[in-house]
PDB file of N, CA and C in Angstrom:
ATOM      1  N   UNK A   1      -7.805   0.164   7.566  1.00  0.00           N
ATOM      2  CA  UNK A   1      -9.088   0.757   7.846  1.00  0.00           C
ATOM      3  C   UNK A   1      -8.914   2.211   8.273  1.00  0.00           C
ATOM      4  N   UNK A   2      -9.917   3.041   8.516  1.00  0.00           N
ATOM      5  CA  UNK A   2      -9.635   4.675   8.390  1.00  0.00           C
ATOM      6  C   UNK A   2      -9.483   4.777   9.937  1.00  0.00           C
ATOM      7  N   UNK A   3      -8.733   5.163  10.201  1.00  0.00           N
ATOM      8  CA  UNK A   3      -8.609   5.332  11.997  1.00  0.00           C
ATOM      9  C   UNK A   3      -7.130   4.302  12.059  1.00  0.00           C
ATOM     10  N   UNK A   4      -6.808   3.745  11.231  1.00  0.00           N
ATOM     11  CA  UNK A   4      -5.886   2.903  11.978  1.00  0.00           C
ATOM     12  C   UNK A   4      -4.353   3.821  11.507  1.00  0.00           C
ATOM     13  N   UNK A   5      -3.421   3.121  12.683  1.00  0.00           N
ATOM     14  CA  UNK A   5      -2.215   4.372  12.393  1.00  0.00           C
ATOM     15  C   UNK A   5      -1.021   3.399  11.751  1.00  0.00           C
ATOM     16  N   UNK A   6      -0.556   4.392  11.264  1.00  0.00           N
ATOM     17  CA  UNK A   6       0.584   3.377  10.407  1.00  0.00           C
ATOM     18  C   UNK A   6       2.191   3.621  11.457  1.00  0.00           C
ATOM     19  N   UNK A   7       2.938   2.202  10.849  1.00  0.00           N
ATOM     20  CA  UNK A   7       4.141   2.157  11.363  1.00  0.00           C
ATOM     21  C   UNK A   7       4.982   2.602  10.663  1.00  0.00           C
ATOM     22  N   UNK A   8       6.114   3.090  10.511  1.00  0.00           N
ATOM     23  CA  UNK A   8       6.764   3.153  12.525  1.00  0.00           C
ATOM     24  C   UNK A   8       6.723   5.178  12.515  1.00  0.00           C
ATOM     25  N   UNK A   9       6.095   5.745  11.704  1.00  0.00           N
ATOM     26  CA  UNK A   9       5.827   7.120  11.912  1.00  0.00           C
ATOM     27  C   UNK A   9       4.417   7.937  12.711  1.00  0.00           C
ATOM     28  N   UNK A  10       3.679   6.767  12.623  1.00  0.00           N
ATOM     29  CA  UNK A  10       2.162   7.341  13.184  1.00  0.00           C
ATOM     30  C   UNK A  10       1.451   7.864  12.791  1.00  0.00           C
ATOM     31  N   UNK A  11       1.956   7.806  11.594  1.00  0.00           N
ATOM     32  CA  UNK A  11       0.776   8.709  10.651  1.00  0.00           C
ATOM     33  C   UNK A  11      -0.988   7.765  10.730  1.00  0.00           C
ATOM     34  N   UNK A  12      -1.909   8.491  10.258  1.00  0.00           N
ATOM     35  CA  UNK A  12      -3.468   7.615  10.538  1.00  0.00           C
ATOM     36  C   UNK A  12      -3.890   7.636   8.856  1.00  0.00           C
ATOM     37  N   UNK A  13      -4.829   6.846   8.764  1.00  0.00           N
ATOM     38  CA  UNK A  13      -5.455   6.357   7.609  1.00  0.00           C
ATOM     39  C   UNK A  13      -6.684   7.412   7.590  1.00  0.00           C
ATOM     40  N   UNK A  14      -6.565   8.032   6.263  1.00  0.00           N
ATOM     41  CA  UNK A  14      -8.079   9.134   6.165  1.00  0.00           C
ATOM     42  C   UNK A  14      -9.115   8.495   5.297  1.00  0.00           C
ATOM     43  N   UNK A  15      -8.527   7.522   4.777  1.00  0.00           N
ATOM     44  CA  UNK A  15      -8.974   7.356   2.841  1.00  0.00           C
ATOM     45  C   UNK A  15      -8.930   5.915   2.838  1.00  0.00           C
ATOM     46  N   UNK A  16     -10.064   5.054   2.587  1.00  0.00           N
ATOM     47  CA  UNK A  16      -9.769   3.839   1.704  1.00  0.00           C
ATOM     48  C   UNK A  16     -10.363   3.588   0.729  1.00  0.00           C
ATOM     49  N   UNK A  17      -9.844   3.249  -0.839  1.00  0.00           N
ATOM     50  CA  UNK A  17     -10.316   3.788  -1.881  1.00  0.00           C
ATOM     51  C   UNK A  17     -10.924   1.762  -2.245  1.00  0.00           C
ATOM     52  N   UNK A  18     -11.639   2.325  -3.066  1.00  0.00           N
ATOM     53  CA  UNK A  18     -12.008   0.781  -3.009  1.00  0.00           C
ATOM     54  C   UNK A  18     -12.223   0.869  -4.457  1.00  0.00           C
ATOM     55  N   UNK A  19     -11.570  -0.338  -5.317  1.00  0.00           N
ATOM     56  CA  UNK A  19     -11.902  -0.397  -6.681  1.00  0.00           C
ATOM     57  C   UNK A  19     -12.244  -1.289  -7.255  1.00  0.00           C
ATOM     58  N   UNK A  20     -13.014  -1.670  -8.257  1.00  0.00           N
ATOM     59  CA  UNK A  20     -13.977  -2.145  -8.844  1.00  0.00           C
ATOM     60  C   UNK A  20     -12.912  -2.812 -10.264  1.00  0.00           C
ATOM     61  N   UNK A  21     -12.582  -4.223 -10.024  1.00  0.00           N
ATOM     62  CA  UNK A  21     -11.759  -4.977 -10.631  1.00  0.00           C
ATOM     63  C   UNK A  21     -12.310  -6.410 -11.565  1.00  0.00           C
ATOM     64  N   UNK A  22     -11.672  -6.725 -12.634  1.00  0.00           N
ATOM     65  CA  UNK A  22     -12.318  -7.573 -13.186  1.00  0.00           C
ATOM     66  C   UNK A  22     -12.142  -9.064 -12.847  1.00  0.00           C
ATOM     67  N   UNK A  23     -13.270  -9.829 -13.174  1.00  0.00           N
ATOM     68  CA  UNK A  23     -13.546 -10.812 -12.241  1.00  0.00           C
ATOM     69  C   UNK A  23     -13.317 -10.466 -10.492  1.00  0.00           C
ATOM     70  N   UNK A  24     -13.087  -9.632 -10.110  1.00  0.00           N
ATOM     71  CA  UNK A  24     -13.330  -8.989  -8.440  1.00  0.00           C
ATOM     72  C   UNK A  24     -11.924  -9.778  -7.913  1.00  0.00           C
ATOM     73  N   UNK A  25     -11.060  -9.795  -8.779  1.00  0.00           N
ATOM     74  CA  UNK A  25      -9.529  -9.754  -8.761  1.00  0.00           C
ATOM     75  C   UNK A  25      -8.693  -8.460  -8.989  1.00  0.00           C
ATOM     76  N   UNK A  26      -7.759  -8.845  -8.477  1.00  0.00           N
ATOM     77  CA  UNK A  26      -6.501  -7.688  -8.460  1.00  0.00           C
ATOM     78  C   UNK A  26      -5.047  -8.368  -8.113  1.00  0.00           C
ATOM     79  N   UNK A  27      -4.472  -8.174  -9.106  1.00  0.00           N
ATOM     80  CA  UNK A  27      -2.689  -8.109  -8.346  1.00  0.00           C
ATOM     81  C   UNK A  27      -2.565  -7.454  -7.373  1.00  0.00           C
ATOM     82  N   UNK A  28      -1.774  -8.425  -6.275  1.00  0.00           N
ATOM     83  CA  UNK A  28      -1.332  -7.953  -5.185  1.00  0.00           C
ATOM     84  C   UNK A  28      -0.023  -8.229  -5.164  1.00  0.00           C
ATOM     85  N   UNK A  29       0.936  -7.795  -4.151  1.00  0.00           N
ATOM     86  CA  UNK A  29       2.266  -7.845  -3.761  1.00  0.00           C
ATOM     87  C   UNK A  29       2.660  -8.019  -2.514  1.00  0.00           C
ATOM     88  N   UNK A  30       3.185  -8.788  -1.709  1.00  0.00           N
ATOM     89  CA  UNK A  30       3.185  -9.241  -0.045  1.00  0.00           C
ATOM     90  C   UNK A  30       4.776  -8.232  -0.230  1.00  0.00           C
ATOM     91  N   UNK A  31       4.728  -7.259   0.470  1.00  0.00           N
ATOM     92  CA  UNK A  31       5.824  -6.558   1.002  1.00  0.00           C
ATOM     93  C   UNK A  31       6.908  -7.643   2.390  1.00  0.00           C
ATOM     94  N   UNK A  32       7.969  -7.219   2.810  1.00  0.00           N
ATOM     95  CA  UNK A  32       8.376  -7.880   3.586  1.00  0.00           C
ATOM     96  C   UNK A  32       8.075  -7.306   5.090  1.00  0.00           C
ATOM     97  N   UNK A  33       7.241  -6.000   4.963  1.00  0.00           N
ATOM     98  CA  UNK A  33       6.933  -5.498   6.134  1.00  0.00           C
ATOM     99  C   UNK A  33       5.711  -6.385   6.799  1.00  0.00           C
ATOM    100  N   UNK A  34       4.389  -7.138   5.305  1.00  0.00           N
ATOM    101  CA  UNK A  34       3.508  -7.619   5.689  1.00  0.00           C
ATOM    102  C   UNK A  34       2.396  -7.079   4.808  1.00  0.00           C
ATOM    103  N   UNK A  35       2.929  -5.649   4.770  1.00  0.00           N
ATOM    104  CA  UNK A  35       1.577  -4.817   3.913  1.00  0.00           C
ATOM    105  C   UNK A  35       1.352  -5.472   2.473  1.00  0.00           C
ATOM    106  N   UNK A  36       0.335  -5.515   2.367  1.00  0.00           N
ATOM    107  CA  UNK A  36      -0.577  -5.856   0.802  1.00  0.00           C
ATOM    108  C   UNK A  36      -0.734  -5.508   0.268  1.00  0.00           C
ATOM    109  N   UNK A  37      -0.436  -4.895  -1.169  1.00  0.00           N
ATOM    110  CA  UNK A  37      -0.794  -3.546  -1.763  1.00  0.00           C
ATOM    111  C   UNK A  37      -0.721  -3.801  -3.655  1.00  0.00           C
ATOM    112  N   UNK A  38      -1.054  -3.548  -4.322  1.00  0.00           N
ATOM    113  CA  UNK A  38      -1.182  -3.310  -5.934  1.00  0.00           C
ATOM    114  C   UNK A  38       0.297  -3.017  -6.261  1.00  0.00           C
ATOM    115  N   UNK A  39       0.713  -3.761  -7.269  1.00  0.00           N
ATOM    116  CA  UNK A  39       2.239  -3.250  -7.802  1.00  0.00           C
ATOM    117  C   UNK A  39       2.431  -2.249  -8.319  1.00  0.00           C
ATOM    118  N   UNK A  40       1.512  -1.087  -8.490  1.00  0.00           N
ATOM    119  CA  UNK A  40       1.757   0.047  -8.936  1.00  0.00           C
ATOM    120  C   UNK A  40       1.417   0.835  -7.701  1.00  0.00           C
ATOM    121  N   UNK A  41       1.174   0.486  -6.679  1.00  0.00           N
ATOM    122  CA  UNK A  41       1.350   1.830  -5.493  1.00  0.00           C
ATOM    123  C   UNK A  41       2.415   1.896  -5.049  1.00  0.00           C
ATOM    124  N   UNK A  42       2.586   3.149  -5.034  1.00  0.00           N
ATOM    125  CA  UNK A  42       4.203   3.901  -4.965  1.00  0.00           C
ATOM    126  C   UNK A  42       4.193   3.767  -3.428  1.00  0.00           C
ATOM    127  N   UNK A  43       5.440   3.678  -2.987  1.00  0.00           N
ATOM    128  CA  UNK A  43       6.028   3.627  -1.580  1.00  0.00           C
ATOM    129  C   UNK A  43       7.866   4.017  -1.711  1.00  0.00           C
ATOM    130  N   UNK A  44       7.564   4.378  -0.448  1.00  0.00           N
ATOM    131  CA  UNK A  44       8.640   5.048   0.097  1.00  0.00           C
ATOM    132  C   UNK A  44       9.684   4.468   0.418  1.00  0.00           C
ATOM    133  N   UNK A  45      11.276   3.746  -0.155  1.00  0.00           N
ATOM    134  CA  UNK A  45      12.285   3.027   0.321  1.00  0.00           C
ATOM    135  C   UNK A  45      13.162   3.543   0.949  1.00  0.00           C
ATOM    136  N   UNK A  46      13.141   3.208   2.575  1.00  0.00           N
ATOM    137  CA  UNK A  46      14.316   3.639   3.405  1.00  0.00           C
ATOM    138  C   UNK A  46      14.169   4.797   4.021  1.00  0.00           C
ATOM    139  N   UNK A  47      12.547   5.353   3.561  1.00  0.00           N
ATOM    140  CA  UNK A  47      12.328   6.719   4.319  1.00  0.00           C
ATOM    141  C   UNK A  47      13.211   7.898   2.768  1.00  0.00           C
ATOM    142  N   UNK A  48      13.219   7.434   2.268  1.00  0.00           N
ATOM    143  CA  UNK A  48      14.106   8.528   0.800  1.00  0.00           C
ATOM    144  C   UNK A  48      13.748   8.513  -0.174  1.00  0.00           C
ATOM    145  N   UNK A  49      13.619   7.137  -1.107  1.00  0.00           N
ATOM    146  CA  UNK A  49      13.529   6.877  -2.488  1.00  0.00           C
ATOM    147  C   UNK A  49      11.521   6.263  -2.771  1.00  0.00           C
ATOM    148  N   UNK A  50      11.361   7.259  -3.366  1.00  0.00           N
ATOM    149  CA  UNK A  50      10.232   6.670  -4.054  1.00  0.00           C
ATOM    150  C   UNK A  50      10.459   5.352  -5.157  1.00  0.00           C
ATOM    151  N   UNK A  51       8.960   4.417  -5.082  1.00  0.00           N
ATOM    152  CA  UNK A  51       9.816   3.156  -6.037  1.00  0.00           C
ATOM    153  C   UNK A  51       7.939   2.531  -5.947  1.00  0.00           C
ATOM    154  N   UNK A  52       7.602   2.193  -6.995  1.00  0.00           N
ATOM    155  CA  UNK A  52       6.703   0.974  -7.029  1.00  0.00           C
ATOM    156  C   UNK A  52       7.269  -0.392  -6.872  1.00  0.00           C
ATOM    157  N   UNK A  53       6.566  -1.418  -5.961  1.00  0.00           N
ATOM    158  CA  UNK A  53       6.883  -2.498  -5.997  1.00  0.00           C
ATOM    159  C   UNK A  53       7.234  -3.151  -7.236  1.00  0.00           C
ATOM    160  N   UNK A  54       5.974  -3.172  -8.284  1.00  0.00           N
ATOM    161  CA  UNK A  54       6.735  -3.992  -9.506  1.00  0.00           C
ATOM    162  C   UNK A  54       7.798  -3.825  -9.887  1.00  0.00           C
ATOM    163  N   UNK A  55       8.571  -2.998  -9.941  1.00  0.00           N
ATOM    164  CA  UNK A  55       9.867  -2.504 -10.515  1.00  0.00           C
ATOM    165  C   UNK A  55      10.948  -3.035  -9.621  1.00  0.00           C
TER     166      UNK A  55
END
């Protein structure tokens, strides 16, 4: 949600984009941190390597 701060750097949430999916489904991906996210949003491994989950 926008106000909430992320771990473990503190950064805050400005933006939540909300998208419009068929049948009001979407692939998701359970990270091992917990976070929920689309297999094509890019994240950060180890603080270094950019990487999409699906891959």
């Amino acid at each position: 949600r926008r106000g909430d701060r992320l771990y473990p750097h503190g950064g805050t949430v400005n933006y939540v984009l909300k998208t419009i999916c068929n049948n009001r489904q979407a692939q998701m991906v359970l990270l091992d941190t917990g976070l929920i996210i689309t297999p094509w949003h890019p994240i950060r491994l180890n603080g270094t390597t950019w990487m999409l989950p699906c891959s």
